[in-house]
N, C-alpha and C. Protein backbone atom coordinates (compact mmCIF):
# COMPACT_ATOMS: atom_id res chain seq x y z
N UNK A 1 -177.13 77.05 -122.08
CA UNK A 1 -176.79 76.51 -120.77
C UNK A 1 -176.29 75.08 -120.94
N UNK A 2 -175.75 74.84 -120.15
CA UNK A 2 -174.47 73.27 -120.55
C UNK A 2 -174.77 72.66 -118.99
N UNK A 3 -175.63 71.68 -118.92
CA UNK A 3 -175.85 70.88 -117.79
C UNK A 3 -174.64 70.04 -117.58
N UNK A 4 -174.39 69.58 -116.63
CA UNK A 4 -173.22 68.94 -116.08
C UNK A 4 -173.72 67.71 -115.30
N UNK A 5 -173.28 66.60 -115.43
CA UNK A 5 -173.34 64.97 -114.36
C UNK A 5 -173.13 66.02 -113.00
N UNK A 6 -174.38 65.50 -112.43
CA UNK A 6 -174.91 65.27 -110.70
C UNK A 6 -175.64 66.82 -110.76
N UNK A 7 -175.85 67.23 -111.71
CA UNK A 7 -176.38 68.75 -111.44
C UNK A 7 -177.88 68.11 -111.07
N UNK A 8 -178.78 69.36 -110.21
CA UNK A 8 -179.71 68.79 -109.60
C UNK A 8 -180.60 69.56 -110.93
N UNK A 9 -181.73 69.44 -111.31
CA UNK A 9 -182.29 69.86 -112.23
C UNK A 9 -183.87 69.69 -112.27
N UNK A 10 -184.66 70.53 -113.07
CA UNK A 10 -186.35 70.38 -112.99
C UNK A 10 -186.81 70.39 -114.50
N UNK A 11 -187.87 69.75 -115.27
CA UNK A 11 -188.54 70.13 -116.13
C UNK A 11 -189.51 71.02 -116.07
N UNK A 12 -189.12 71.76 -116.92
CA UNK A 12 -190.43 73.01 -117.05
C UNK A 12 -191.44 72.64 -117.28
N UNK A 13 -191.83 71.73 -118.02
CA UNK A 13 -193.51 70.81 -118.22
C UNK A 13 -194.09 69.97 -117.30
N UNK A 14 -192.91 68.98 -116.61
CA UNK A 14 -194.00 68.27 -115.63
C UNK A 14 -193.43 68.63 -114.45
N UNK A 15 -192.04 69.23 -114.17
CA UNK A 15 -191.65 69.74 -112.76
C UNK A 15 -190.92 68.45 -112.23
N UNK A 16 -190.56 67.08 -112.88
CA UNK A 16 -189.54 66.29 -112.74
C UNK A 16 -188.71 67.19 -112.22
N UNK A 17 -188.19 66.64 -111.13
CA UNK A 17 -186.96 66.72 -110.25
C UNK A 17 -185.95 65.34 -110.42
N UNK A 18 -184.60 65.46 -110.27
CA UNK A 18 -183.92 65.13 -110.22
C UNK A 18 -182.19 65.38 -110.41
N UNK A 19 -181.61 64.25 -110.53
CA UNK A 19 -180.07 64.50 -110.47
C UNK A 19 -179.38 63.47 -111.95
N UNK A 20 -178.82 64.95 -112.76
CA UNK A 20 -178.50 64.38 -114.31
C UNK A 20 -177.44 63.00 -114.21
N UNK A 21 -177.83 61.80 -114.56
CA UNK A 21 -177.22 60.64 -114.53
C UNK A 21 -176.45 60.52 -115.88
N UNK A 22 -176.84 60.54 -117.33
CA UNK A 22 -176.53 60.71 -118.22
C UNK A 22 -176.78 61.65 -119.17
N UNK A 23 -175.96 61.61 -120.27
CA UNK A 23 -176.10 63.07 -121.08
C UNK A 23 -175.70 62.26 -122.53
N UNK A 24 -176.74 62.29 -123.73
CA UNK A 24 -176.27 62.36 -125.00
C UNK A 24 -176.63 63.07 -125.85
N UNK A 25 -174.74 63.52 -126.49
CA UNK A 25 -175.20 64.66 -127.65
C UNK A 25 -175.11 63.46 -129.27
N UNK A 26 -175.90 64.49 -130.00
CA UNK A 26 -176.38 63.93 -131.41
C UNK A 26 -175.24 64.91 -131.95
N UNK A 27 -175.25 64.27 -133.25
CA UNK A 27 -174.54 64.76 -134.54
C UNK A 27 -174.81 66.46 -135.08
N UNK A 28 -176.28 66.32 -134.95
CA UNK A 28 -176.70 67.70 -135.32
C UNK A 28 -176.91 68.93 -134.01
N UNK A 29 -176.65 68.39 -132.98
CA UNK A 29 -175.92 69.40 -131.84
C UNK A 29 -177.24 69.32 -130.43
N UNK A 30 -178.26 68.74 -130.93
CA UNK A 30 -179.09 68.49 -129.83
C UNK A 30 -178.84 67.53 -128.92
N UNK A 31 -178.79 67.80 -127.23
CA UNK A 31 -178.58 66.67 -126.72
C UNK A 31 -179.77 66.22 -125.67
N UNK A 32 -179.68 65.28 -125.39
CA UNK A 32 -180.80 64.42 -124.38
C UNK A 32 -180.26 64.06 -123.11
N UNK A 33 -180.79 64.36 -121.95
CA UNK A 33 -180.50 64.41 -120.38
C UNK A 33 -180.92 63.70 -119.79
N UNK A 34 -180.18 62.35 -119.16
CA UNK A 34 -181.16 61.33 -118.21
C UNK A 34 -181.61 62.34 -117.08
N UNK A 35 -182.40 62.05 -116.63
CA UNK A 35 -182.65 62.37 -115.26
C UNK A 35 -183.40 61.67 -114.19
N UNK A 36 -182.84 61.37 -112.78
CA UNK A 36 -182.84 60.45 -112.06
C UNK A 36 -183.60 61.01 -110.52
N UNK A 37 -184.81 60.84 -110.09
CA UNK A 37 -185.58 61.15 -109.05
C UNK A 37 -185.02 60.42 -108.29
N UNK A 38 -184.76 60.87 -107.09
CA UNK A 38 -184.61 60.25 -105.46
C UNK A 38 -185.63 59.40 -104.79
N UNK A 39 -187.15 59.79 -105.64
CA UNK A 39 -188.38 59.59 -104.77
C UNK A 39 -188.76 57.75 -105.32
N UNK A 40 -189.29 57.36 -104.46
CA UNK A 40 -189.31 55.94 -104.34
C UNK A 40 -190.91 55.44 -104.66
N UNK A 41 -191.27 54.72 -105.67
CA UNK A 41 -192.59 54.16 -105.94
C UNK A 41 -192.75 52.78 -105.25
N UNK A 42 -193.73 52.36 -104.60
CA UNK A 42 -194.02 51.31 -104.05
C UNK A 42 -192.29 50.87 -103.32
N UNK A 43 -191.52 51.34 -102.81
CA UNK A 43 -190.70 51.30 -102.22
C UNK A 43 -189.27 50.77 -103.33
N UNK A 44 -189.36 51.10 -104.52
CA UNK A 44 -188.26 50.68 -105.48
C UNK A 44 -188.30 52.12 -106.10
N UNK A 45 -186.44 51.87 -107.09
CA UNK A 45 -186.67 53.33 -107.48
C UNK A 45 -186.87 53.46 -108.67
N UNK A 46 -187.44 54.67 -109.10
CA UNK A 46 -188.14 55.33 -110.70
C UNK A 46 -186.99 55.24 -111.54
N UNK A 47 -186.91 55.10 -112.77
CA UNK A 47 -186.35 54.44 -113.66
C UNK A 47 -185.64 56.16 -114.37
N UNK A 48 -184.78 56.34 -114.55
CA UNK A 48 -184.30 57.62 -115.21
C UNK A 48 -185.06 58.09 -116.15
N UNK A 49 -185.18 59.72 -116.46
CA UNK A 49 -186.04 60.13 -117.55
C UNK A 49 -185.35 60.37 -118.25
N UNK A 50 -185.55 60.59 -119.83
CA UNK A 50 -185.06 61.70 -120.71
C UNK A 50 -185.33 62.95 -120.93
N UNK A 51 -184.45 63.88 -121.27
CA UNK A 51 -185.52 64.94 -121.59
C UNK A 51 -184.56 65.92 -122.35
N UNK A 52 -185.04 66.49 -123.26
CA UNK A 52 -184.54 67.37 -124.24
C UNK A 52 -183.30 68.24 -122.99
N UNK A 53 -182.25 68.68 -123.31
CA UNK A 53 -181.62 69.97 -122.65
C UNK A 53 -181.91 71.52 -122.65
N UNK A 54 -183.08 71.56 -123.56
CA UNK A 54 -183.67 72.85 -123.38
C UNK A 54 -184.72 73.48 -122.74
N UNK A 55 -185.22 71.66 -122.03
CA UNK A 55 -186.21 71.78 -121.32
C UNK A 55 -186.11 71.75 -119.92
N UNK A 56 -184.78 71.92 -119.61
CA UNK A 56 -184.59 71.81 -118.07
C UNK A 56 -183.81 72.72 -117.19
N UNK A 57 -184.27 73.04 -116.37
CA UNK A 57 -183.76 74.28 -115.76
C UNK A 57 -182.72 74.36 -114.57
N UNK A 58 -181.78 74.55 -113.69
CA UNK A 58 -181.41 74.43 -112.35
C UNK A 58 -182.71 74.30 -111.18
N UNK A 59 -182.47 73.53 -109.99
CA UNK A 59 -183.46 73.18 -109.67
C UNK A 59 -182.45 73.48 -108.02
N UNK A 60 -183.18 74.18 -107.17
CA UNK A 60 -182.69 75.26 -105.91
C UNK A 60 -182.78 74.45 -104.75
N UNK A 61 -183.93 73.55 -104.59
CA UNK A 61 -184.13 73.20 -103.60
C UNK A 61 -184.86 71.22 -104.01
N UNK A 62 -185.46 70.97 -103.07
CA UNK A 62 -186.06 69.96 -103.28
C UNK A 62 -187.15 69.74 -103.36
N UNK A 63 -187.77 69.53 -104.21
CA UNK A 63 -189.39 69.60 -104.85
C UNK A 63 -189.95 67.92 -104.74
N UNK A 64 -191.09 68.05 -104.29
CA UNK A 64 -191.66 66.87 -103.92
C UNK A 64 -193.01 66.86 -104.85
N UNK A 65 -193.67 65.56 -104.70
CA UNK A 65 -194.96 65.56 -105.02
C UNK A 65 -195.78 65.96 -106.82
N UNK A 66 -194.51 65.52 -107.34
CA UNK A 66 -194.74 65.60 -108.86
C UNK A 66 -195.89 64.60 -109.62
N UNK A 67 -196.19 65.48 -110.47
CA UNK A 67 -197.28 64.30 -111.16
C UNK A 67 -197.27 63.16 -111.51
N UNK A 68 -195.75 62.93 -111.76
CA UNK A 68 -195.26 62.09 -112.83
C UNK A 68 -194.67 61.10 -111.67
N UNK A 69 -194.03 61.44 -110.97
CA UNK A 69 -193.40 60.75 -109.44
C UNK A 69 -194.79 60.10 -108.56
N UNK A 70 -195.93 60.82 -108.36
CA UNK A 70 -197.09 60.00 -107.66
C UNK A 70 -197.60 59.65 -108.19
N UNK A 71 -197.53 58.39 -108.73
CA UNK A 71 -198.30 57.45 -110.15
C UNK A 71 -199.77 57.25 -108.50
N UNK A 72 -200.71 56.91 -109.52
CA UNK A 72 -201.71 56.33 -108.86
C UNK A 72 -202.42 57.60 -107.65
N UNK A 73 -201.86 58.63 -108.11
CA UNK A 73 -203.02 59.85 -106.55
C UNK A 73 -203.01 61.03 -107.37
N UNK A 74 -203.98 61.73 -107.22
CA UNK A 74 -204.47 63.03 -107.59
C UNK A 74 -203.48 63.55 -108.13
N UNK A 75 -202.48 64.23 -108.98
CA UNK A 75 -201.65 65.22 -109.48
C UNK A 75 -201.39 66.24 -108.17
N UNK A 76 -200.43 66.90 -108.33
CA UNK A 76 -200.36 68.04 -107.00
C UNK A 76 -199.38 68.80 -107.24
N UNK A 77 -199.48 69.87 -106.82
CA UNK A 77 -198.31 70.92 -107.69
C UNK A 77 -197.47 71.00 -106.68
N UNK A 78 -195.63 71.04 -107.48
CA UNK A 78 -194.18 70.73 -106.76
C UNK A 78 -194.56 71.36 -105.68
N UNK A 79 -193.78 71.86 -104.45
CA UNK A 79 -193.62 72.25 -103.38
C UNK A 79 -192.59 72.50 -103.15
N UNK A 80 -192.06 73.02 -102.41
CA UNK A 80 -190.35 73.15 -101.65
C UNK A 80 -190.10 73.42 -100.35
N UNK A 81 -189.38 72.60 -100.33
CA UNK A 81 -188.70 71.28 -98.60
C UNK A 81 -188.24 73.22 -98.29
């Protein structure tokens, strides 16, 4: 699967949501996927992730309430808007 800039996308491990900002491929053919959450911490925004390209899937709708996105409250599993 070949992710594309602005595709909306999820990690299969922590359920990161977001929209692919950057993309780098390596020499030996693996590449690495920024990925950029909408959701806002203390009212500023979350800093882009990386994440392998094999670890991320198309993402359908809008998923809220990630582990990794609510720093500081209980964990809570994604949801959809």
């Amino acid at each position: 699967m070949r992710i594309k800039m602005g595709d909306r996308v999820k990690d299969r491990d922590s359920l990161y949501v977001g929209t692919v900002v950057a993309r780098t491929d390596y020499l030996r053919g693996e590449s690495r996927i920024a990925v950029k959450s909408r959701v806002l911490h203390d009212g500023s925004p979350i800093d882009w992730v990386w994440f392998d390209e094999d670890a991320l899937e198309p993402s359908t709708g809008i998923e809220v309430d990630d582990p990794i996105i609510n720093m500081g409250s209980e964990p809570k599993e994604a949801r959809r808007l």
